[in-house]
Protein backbone atom coordinates (compact mmCIF):
# COMPACT_ATOMS: atom_id res chain seq x y z
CA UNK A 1 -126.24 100.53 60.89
CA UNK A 2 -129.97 99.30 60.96
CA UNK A 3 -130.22 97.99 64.55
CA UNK A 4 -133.62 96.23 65.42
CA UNK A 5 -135.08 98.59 67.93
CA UNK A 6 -138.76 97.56 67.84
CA UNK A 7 -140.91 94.40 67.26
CA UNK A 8 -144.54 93.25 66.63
CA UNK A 9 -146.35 90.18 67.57
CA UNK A 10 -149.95 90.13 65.32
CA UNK A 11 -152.53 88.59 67.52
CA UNK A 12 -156.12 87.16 67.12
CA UNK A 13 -157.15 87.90 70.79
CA UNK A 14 -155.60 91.07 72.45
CA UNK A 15 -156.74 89.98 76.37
CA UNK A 16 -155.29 86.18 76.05
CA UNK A 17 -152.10 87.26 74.03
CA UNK A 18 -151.60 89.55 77.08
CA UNK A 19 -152.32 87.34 79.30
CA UNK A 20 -149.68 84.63 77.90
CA UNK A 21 -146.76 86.89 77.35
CA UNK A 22 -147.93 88.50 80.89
CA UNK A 23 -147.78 85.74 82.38
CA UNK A 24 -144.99 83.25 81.08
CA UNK A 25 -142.57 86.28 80.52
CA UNK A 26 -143.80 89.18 83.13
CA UNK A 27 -144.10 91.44 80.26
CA UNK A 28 -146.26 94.84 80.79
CA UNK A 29 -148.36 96.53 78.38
CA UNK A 30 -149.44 100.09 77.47
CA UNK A 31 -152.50 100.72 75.41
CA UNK A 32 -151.08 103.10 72.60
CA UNK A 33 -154.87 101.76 70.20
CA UNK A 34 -155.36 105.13 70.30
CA UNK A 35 -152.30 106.14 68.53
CA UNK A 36 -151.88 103.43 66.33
CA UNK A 37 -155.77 103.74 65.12
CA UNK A 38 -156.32 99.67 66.02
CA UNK A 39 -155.91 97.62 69.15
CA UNK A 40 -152.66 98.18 69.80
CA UNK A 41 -150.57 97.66 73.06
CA UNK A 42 -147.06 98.63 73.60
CA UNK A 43 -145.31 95.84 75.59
CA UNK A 44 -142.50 96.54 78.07
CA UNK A 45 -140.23 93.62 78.19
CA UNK A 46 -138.20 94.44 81.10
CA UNK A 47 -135.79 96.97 83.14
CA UNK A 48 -135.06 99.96 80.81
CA UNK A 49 -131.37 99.25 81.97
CA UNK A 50 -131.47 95.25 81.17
CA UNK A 51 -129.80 94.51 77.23
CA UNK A 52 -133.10 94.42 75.15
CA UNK A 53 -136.19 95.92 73.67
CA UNK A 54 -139.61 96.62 73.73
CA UNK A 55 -142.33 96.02 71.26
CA UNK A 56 -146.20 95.25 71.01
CA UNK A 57 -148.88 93.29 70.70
CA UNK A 58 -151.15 94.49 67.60
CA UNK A 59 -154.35 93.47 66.25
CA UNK A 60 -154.22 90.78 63.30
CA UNK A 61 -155.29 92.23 60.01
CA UNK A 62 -155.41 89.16 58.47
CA UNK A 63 -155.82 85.48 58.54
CA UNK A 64 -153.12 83.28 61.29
CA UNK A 65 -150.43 81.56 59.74
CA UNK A 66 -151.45 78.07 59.43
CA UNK A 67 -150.01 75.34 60.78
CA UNK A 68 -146.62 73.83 59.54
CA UNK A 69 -146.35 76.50 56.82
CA UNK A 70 -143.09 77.95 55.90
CA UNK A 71 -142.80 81.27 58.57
CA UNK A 72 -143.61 84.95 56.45
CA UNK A 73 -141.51 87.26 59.54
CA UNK A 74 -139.10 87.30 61.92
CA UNK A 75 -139.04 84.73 64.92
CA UNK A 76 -137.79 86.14 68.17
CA UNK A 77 -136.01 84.37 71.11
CA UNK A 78 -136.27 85.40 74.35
CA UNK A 79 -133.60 85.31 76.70
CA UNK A 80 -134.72 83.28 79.95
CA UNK A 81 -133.25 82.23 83.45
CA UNK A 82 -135.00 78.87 83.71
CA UNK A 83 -136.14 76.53 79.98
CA UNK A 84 -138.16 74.17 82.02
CA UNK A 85 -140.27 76.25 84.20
CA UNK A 86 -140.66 78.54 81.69
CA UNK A 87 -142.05 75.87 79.05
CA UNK A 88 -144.10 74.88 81.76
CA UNK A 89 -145.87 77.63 81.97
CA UNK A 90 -145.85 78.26 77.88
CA UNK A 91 -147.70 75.16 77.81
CA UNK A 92 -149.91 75.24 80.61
CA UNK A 93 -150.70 78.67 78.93
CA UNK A 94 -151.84 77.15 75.60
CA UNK A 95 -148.80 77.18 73.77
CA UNK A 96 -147.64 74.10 71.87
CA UNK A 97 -143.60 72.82 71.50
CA UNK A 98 -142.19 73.90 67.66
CA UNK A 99 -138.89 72.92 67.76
CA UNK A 100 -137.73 70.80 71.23
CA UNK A 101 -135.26 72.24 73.79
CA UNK A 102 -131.92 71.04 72.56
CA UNK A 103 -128.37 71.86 73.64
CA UNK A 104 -126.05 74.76 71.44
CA UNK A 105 -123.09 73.22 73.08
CA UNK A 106 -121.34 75.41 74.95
CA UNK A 107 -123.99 77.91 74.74
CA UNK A 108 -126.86 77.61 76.04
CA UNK A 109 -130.70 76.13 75.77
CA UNK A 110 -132.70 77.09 72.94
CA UNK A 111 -136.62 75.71 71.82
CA UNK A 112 -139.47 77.04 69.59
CA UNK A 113 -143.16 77.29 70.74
CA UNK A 114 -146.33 78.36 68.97
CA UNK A 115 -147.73 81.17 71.49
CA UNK A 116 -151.74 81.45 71.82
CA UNK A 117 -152.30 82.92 68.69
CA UNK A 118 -149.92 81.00 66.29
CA UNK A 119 -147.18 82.63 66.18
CA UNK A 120 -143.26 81.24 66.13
CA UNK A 121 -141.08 82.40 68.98
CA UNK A 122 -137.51 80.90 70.77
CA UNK A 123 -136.53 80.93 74.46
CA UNK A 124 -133.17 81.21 75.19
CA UNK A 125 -131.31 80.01 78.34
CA UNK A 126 -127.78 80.45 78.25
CA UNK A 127 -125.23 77.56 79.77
CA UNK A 128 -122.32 77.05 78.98
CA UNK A 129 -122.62 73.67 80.09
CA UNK A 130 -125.18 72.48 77.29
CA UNK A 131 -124.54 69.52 75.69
């Protein structure tokens, strides 16, 4: 079974990506640039006993995606215990809103942003009182 175990966000500018998913998420980071041969920095996500995983922030080796174009990746969501003070803080941040917060009834709170360097990402807050 091929179980996703690792991801990648490509960014523009290493010390404001940080800084965003720092701050909006509390994410840490490790500088692995060394092993990776690029700006590279491994990002730790949360409690090594919490349902998840870890990834990284690497350099871009190309030109952003451009706005409104059809997404060429994966878009990750990222479970959260509160959608309006965290959008708050995307936005304040320099994030911009993708998709709105709307209800999966039953579920939970879900929303798309554009983080600081153009990339697509969800926040998830479940609730089983969404509607």
């Amino acid at each position: 079974m091929g179980r996703i175990v690792h991801f990648e966000i490509h960014v523009d500018n290493m010390e404001r990506a940080k800084t965003f998913y720092g701050e909006v998420f509390g994410w840490t980071f490790e500088d692995w640039s060394e092993y990776a041969g690029m700006p590279y920095f491994g990002a730790v996500t949360g409690d090594a006993n919490e349902l998840g995983i870890n990834g990284a922030l690497m350099q871009r080796q190309g030109p952003p995606p451009q706005p409104g174009q059809a997404m060429n990746g994966y878009a990750c969501t990222i479970g959260i215990g509160d959608y309006d003070s965290t959008e708050a803080k995307i936005l304040q941040l320099g994030g911009k809103v993708a998709v709105p917060k709307h209800a999966l009834p039953g579920m939970a709170w879900q929303g798309y942003y554009v983080d600081s360097e153009g990339n697509i990402f969800g926040i998830h807050q479940p609730d089983k009182d969404a509607k």
